[in-house]
N, C-alpha and C. Protein backbone atom coordinates (compact mmCIF):
# COMPACT_ATOMS: atom_id res chain seq x y z
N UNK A 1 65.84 -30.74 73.46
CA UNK A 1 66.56 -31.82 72.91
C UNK A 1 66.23 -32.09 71.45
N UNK A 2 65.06 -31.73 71.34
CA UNK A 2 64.56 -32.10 69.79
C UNK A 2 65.99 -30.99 68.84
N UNK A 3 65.84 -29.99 69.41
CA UNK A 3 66.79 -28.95 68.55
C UNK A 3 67.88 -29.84 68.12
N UNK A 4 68.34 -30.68 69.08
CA UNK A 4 69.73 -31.23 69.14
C UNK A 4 69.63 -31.98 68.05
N UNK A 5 68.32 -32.73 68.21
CA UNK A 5 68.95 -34.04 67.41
C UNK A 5 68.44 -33.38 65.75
N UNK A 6 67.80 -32.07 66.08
CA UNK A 6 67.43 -31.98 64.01
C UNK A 6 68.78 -31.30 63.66
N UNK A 7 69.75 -30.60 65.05
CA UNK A 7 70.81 -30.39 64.64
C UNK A 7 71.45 -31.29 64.06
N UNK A 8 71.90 -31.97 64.86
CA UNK A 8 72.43 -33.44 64.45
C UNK A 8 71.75 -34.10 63.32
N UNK A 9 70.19 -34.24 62.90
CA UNK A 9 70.29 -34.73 62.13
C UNK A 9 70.35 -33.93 60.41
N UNK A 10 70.01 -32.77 60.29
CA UNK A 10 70.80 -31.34 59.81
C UNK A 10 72.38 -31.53 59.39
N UNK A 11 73.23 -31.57 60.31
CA UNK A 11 74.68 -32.00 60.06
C UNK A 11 74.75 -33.38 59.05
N UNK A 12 74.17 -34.04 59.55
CA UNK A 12 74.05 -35.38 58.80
C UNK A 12 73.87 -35.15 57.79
N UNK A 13 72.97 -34.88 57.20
CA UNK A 13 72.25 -34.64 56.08
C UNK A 13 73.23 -34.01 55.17
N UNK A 14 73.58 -33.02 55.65
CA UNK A 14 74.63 -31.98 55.30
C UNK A 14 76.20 -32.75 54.96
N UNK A 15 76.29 -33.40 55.83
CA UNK A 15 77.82 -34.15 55.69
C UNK A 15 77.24 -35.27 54.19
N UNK A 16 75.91 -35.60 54.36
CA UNK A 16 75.49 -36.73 53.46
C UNK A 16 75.44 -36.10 51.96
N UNK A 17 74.92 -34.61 52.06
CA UNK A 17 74.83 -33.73 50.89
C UNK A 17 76.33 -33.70 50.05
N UNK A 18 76.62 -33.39 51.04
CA UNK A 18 78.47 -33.08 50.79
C UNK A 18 79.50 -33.66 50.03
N UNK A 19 79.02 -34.61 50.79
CA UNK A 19 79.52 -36.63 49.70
C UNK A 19 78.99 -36.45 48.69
N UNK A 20 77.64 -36.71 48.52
CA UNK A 20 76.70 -36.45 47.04
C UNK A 20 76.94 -35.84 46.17
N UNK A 21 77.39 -34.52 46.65
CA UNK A 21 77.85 -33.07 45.86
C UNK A 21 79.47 -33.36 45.28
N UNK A 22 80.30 -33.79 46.24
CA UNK A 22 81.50 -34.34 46.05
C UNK A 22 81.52 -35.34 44.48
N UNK A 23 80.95 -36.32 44.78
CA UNK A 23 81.14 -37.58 44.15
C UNK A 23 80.74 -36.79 42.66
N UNK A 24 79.32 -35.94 42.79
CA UNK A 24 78.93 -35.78 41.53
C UNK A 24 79.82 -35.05 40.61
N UNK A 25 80.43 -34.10 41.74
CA UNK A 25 81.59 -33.09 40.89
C UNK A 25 82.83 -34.41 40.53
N UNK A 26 83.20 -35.16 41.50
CA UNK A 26 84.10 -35.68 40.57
C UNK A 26 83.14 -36.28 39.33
N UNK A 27 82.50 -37.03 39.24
CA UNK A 27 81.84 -38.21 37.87
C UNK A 27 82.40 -36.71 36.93
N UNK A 28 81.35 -35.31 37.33
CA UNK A 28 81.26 -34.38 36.52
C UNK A 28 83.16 -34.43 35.46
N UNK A 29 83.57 -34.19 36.99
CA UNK A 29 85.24 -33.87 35.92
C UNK A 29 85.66 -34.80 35.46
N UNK A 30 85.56 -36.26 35.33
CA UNK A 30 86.48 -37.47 34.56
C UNK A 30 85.06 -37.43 33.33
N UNK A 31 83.68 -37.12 33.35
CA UNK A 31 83.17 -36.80 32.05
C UNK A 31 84.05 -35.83 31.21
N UNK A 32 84.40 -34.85 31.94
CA UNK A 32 84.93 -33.79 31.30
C UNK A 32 86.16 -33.96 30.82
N UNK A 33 86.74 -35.02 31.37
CA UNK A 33 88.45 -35.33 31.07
C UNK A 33 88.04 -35.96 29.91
N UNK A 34 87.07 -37.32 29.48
CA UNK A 34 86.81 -38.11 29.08
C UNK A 34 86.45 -37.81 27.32
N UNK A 35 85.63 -36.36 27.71
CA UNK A 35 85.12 -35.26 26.64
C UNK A 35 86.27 -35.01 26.50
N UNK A 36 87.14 -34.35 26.85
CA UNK A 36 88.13 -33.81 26.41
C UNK A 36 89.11 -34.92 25.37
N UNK A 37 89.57 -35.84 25.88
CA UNK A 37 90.24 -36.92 25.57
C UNK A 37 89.41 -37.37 24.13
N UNK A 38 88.34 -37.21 24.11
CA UNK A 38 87.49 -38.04 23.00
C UNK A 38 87.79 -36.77 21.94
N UNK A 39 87.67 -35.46 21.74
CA UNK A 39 87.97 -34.33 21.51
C UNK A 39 89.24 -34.40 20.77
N UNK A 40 90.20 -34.80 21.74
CA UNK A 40 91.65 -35.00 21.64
C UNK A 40 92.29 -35.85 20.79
N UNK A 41 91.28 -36.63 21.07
CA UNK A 41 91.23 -37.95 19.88
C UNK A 41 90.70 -37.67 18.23
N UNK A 42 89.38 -37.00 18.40
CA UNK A 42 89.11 -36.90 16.85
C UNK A 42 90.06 -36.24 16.13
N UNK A 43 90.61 -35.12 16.93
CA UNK A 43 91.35 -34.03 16.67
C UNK A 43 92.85 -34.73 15.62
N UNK A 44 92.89 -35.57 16.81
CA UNK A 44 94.58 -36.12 16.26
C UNK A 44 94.20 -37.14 14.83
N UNK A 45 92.61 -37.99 14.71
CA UNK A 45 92.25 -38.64 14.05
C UNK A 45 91.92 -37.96 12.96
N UNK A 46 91.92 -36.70 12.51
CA UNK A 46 91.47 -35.78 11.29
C UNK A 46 92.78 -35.06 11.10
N UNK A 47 94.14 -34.70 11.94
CA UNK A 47 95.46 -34.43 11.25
C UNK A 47 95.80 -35.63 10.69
N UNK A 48 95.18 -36.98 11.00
CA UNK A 48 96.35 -38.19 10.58
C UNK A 48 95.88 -38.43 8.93
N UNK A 49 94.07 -37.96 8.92
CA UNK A 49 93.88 -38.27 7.54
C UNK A 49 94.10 -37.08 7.17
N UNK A 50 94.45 -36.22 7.17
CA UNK A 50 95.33 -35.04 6.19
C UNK A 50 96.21 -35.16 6.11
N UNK A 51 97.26 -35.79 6.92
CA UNK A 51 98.80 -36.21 6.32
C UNK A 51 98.65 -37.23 5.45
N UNK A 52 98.03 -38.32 6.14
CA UNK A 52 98.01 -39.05 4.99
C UNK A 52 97.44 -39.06 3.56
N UNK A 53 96.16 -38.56 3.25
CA UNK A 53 96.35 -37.57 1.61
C UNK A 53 96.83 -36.93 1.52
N UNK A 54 98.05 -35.81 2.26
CA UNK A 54 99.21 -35.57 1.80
C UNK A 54 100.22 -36.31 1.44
N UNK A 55 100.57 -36.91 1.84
CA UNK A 55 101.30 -38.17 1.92
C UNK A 55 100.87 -38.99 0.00
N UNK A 56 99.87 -39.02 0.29
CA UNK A 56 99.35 -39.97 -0.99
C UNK A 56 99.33 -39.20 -2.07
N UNK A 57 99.01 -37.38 -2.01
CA UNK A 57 99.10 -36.53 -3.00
C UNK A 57 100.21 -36.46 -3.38
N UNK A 58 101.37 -36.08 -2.72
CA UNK A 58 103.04 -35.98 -2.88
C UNK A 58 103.87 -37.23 -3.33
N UNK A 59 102.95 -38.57 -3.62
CA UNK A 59 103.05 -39.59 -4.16
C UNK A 59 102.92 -39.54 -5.68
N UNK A 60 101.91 -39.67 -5.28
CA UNK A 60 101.05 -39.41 -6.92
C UNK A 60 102.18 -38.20 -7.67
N UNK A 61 102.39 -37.26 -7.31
CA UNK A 61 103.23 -36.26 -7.97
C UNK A 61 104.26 -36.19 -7.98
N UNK A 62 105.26 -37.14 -7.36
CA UNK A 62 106.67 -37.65 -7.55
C UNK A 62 106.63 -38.79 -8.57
N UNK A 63 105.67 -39.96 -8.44
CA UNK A 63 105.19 -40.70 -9.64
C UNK A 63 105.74 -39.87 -11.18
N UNK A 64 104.11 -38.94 -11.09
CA UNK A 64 104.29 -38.22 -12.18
C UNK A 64 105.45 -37.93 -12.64
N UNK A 65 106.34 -37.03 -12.01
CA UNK A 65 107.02 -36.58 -12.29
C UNK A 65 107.67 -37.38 -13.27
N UNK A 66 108.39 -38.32 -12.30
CA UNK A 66 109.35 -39.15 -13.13
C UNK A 66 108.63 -39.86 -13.56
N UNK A 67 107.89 -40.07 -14.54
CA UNK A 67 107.49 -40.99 -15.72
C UNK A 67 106.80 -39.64 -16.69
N UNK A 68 107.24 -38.28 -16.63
CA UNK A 68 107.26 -37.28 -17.46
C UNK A 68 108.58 -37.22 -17.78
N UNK A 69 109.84 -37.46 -16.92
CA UNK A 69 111.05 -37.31 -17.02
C UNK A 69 111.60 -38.42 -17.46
N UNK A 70 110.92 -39.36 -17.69
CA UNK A 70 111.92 -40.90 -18.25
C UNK A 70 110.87 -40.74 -19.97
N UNK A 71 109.65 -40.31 -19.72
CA UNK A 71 109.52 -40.18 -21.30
C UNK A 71 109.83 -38.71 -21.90
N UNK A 72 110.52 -38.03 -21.28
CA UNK A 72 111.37 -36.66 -22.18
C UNK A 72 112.81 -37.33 -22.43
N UNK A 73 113.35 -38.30 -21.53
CA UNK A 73 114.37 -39.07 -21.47
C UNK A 73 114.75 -39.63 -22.82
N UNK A 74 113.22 -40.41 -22.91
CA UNK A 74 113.22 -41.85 -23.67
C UNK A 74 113.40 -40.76 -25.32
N UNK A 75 112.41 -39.51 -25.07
CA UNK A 75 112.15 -38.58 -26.24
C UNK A 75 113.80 -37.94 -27.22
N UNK A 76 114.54 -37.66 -26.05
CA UNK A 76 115.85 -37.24 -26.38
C UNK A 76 116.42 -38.21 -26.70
N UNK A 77 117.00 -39.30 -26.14
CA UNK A 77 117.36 -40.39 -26.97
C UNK A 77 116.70 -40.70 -28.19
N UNK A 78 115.80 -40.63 -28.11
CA UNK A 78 114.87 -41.28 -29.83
C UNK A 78 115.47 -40.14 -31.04
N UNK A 79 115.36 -39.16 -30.84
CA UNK A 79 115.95 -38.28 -31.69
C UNK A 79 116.99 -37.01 -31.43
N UNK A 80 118.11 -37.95 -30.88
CA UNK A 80 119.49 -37.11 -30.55
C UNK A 80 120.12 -36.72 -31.89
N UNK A 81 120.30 -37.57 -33.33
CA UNK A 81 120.82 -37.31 -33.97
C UNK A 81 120.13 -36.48 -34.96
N UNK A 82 118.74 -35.86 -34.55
CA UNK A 82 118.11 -34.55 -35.25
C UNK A 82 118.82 -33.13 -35.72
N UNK A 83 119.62 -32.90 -34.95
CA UNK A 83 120.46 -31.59 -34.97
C UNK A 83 121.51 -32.37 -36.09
N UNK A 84 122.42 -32.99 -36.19
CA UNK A 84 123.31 -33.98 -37.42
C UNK A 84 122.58 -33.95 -39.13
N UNK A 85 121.73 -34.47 -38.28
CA UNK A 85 120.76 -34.66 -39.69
C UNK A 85 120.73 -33.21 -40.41
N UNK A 86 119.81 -32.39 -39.61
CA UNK A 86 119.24 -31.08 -40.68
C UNK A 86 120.66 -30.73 -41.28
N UNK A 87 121.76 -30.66 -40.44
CA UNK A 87 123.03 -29.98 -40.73
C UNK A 87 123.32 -30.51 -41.97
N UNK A 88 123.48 -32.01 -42.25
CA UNK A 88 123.73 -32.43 -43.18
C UNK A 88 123.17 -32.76 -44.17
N UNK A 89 121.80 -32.39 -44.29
CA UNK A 89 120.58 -32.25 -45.63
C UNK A 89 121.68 -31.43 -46.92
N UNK A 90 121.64 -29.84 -46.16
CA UNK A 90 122.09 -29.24 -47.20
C UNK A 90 123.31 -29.98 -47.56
N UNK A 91 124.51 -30.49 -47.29
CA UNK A 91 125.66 -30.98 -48.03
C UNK A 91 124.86 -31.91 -49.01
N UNK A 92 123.87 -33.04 -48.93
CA UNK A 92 123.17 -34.02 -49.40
C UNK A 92 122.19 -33.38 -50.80
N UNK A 93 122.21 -32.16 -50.46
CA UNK A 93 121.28 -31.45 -52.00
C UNK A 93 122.28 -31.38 -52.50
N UNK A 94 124.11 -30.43 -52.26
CA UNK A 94 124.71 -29.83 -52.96
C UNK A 94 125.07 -31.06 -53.91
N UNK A 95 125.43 -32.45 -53.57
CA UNK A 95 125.88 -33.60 -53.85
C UNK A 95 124.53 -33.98 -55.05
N UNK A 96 123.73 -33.93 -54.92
CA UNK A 96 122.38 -34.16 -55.67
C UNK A 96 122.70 -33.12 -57.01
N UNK A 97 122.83 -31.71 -56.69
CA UNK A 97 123.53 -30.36 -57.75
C UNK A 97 124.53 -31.40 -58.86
N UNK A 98 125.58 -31.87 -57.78
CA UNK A 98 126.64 -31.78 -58.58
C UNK A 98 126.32 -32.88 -59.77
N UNK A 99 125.91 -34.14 -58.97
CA UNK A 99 125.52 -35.32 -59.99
C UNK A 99 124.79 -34.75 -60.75
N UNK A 100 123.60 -34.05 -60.92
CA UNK A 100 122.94 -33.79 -62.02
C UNK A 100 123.55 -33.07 -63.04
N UNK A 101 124.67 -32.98 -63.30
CA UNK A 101 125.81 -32.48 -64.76
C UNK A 101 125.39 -33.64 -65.64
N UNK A 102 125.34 -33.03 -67.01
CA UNK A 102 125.29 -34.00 -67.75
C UNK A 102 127.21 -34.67 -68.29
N UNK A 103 127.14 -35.53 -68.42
CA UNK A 103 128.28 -36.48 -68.30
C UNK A 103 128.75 -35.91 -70.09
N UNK A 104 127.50 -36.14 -70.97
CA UNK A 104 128.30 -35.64 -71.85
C UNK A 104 129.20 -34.52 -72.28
N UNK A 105 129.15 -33.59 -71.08
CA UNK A 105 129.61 -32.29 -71.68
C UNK A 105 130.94 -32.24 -70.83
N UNK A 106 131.37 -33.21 -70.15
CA UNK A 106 132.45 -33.46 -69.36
C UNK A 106 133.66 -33.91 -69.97
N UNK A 107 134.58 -34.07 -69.86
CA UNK A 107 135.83 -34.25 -70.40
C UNK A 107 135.89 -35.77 -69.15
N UNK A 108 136.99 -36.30 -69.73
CA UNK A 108 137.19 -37.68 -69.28
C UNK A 108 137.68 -37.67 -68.05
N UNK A 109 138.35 -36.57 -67.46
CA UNK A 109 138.89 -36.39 -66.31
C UNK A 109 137.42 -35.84 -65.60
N UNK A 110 136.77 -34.59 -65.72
CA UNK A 110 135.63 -34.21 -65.08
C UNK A 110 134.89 -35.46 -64.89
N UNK A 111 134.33 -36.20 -65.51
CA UNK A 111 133.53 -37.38 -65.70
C UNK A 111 134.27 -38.43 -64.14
N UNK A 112 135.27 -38.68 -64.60
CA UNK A 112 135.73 -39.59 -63.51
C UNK A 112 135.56 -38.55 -62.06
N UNK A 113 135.67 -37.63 -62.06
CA UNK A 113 135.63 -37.01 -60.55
C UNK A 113 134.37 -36.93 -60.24
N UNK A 114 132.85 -36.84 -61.69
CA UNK A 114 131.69 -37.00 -61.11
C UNK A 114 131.23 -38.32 -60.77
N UNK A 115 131.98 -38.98 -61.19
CA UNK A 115 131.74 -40.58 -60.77
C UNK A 115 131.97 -41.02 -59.22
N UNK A 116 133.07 -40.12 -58.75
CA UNK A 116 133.42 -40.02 -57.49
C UNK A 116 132.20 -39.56 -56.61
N UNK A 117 131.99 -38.41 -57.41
CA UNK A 117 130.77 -37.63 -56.01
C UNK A 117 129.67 -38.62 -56.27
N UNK A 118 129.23 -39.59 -57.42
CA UNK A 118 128.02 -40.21 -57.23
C UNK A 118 128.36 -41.12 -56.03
N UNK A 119 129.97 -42.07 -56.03
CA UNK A 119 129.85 -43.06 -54.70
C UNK A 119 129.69 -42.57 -53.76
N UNK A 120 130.38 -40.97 -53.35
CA UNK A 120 130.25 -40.40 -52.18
C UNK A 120 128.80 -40.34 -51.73
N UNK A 121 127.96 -39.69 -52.94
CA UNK A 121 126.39 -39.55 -52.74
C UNK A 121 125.75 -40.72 -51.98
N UNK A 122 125.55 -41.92 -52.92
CA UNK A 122 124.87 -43.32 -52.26
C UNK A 122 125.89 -43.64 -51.01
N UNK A 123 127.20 -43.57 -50.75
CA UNK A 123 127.32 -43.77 -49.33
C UNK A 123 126.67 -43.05 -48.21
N UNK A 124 126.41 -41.66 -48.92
CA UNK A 124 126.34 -40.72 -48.02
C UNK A 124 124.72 -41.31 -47.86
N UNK A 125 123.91 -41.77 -48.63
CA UNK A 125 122.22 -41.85 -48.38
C UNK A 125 121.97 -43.25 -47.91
N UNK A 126 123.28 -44.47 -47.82
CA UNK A 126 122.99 -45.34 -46.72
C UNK A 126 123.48 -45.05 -46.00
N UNK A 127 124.11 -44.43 -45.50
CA UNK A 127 124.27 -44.17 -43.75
C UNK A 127 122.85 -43.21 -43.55
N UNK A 128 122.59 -42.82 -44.24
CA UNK A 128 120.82 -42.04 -43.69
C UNK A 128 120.12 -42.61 -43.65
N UNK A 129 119.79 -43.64 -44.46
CA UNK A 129 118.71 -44.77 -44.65
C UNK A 129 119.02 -45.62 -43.37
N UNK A 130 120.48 -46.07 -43.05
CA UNK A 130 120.14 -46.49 -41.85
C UNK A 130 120.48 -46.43 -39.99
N UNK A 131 119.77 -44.17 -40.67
CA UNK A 131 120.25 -43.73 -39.38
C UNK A 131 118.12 -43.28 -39.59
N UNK A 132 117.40 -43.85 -40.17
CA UNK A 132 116.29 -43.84 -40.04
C UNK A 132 115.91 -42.51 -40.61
N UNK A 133 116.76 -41.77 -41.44
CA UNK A 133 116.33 -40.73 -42.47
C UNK A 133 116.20 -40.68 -43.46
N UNK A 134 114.87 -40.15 -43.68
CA UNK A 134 114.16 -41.42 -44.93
C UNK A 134 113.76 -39.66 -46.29
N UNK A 135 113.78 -40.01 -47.37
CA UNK A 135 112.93 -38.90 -48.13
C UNK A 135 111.21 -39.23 -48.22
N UNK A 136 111.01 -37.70 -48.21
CA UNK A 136 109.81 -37.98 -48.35
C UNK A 136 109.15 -38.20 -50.13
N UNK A 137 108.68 -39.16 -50.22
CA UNK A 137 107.70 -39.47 -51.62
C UNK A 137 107.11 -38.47 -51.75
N UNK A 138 107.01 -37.25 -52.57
CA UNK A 138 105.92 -36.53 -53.06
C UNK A 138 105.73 -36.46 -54.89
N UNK A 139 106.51 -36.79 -55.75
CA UNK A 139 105.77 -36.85 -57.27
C UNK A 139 104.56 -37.58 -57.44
N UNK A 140 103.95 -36.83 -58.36
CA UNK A 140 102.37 -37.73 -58.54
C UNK A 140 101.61 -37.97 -57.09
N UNK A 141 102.10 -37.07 -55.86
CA UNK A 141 100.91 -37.56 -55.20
C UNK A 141 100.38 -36.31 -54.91
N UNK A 142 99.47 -36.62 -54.03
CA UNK A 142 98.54 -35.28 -53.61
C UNK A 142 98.89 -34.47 -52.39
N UNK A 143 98.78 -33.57 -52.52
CA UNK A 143 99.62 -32.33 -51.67
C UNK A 143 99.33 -32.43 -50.30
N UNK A 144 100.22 -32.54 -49.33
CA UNK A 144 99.71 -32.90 -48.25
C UNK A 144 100.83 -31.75 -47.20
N UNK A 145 99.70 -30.94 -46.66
CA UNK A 145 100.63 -29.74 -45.65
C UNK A 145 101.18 -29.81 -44.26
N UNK A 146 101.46 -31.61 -43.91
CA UNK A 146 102.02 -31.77 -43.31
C UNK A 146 103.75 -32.04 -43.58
N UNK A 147 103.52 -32.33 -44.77
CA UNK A 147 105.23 -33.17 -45.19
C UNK A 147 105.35 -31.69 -46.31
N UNK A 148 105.02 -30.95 -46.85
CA UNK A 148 105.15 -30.59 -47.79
C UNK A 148 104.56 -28.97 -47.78
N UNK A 149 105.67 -28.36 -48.35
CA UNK A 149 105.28 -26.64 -48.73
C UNK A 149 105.09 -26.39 -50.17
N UNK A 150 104.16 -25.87 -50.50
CA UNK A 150 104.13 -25.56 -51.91
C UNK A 150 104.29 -24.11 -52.27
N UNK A 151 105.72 -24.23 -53.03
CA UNK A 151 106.01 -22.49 -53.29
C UNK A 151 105.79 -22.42 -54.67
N UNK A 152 105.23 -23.35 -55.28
CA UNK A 152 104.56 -22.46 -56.61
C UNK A 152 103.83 -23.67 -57.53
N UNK A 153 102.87 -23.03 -57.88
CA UNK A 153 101.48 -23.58 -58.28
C UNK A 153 101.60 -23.42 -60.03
N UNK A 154 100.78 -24.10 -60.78
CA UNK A 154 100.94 -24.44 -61.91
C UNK A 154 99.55 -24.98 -62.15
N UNK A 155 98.90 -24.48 -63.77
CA UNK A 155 98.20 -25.41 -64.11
C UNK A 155 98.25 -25.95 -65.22
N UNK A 156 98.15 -27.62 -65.17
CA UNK A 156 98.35 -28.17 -66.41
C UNK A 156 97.15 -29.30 -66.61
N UNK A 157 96.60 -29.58 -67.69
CA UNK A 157 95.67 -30.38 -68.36
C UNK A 157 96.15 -32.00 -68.26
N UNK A 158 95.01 -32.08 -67.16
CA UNK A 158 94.97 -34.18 -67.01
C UNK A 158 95.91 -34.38 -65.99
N UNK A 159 95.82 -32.76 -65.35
CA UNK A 159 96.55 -33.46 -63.54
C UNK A 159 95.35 -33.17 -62.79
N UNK A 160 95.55 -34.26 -61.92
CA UNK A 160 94.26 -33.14 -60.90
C UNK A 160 94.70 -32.39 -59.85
N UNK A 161 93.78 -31.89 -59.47
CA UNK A 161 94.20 -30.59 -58.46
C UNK A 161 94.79 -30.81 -57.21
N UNK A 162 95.80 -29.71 -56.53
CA UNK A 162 96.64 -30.51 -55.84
C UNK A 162 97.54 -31.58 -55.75
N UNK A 163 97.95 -32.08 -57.07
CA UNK A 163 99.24 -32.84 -57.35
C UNK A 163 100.30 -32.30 -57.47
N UNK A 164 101.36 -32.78 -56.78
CA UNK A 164 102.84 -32.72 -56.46
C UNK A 164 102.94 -32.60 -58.60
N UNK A 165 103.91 -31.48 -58.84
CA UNK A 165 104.33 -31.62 -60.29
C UNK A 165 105.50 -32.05 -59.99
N UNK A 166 106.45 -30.72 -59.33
CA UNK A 166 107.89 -31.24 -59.48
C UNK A 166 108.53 -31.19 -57.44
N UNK A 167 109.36 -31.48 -57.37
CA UNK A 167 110.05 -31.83 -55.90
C UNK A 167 110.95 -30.13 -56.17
N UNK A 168 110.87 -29.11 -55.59
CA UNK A 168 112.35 -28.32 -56.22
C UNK A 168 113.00 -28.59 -54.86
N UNK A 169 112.98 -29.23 -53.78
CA UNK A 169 113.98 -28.99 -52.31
C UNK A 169 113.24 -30.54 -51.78
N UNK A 170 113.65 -31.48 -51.55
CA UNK A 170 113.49 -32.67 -51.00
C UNK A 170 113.22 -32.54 -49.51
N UNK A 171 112.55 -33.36 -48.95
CA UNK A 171 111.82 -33.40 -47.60
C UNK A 171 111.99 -34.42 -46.96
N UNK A 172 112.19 -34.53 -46.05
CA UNK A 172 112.73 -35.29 -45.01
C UNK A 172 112.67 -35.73 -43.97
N UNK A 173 112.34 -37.27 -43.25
CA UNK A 173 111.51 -37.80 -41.96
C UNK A 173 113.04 -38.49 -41.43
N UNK A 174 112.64 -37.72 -40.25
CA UNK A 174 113.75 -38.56 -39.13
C UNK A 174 112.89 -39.34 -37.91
N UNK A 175 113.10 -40.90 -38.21
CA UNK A 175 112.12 -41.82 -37.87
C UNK A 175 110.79 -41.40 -38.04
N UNK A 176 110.10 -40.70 -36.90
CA UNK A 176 108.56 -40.67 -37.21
C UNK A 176 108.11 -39.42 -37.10
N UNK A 177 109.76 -38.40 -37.03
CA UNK A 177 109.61 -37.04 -37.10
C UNK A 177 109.57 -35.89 -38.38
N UNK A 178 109.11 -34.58 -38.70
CA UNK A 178 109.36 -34.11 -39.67
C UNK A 178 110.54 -33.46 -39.95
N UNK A 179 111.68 -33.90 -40.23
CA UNK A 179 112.70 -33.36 -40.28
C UNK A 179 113.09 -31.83 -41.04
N UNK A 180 112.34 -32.06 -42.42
CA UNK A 180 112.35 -31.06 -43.47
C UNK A 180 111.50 -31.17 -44.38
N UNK A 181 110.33 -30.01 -44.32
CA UNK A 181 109.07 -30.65 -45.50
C UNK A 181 110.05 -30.23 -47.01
N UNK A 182 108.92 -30.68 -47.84
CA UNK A 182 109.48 -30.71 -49.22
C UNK A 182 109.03 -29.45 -49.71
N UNK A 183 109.88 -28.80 -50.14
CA UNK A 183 109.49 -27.09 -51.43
C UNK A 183 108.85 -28.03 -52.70
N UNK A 184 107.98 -27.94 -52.89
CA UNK A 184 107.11 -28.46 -54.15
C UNK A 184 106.43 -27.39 -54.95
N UNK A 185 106.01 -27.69 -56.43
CA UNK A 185 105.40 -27.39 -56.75
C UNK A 185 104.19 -28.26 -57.52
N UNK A 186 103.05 -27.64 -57.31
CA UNK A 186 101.52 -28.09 -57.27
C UNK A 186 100.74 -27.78 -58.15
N UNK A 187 99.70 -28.60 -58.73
CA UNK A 187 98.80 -28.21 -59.70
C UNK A 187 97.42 -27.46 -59.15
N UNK A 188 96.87 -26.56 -59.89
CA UNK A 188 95.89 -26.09 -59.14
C UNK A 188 94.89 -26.34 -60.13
């Protein structure tokens, strides 16, 4: 009888193991779901902060963009009438040519037609003056190789060096741009 009952209590034990073993394998797998899920989680929590500094990078660079494109904007408007201008320098020297005739050697008719090209001239240099195209000042000053080319050099006594002598081609600022430096000549 003893057999019986260590059978029996053997089975027991065994059915009691069983449960034990049971229960632990489940805890085991909802850890494992739990791991997984937490896993699942960082996972999705480290794509969300890479979209979102994507997100914030592709910001920043649409920004950019357009406030590169409203100041090339703002740039073309500021000096649309640049291409007008240079075109019309040279007519503005030839007009400068013509006035410089001396009047005396003119006949009364020539004279009155150079009288003409002088009004044409000063109309023609306020509408430049107030299309913001300005000449550049260079007599008596000092040579400066931003506004100014010097194609021929000279020396003369009680100038100093690097002074503007004569203007031979006039130079020219459109608003705060260089339109046309000046052909000068310079003391050395």
């Amino acid at each position: 009888m003893e057999e019986k009952e260590k059978i029996e209590e053997t089975k027991e034990t065994t059915s009691e193991n069983k449960e034990e073993v049971k229960e632990t394998m489940k805890e085991n797998k909802e850890k494992q779901k739990k791991c997984k899920h937490n896993k699942e989680i960082e996972a999705l929590k480290e794509e969300n902060n890479l979209l979102k500094e994507k997100i914030l990078r592709i910001s920043a660079e649409s920004q950019n963009m357009q406030r590169r494109l409203n100041e090339e904007m703002m740039k073309i408007r500021k000096y649309e009438g640049e291409d007008f201008a240079k075109k019309i320098l040279p007519i503005l020297d030839n007009f400068e040519r013509a006035i410089k005739l001396d009047d005396n050697d003119l006949t009364d008719e020539l004279s009155k037609f150079l009288s003409g090209f002088k009004m044409i001239y000063t109309g023609l240099l306020t509408v430049l003056n107030e299309n913001e195209i300005k000449e550049i000042e260079c007599i008596n000053k000092e040579f400066d190789s931003n506004f100014m080319e010097a194609v021929l050099t000279a020396k003369e006594e009680g100038i100093n060096k690097n002074q503007v002598l004569e203007v031979l081609q006039k130079g020219y600022m459109y608003k705060d741009k260089l339109l046309r430096p000046a052909m000068v000549k310079v003391s050395e």
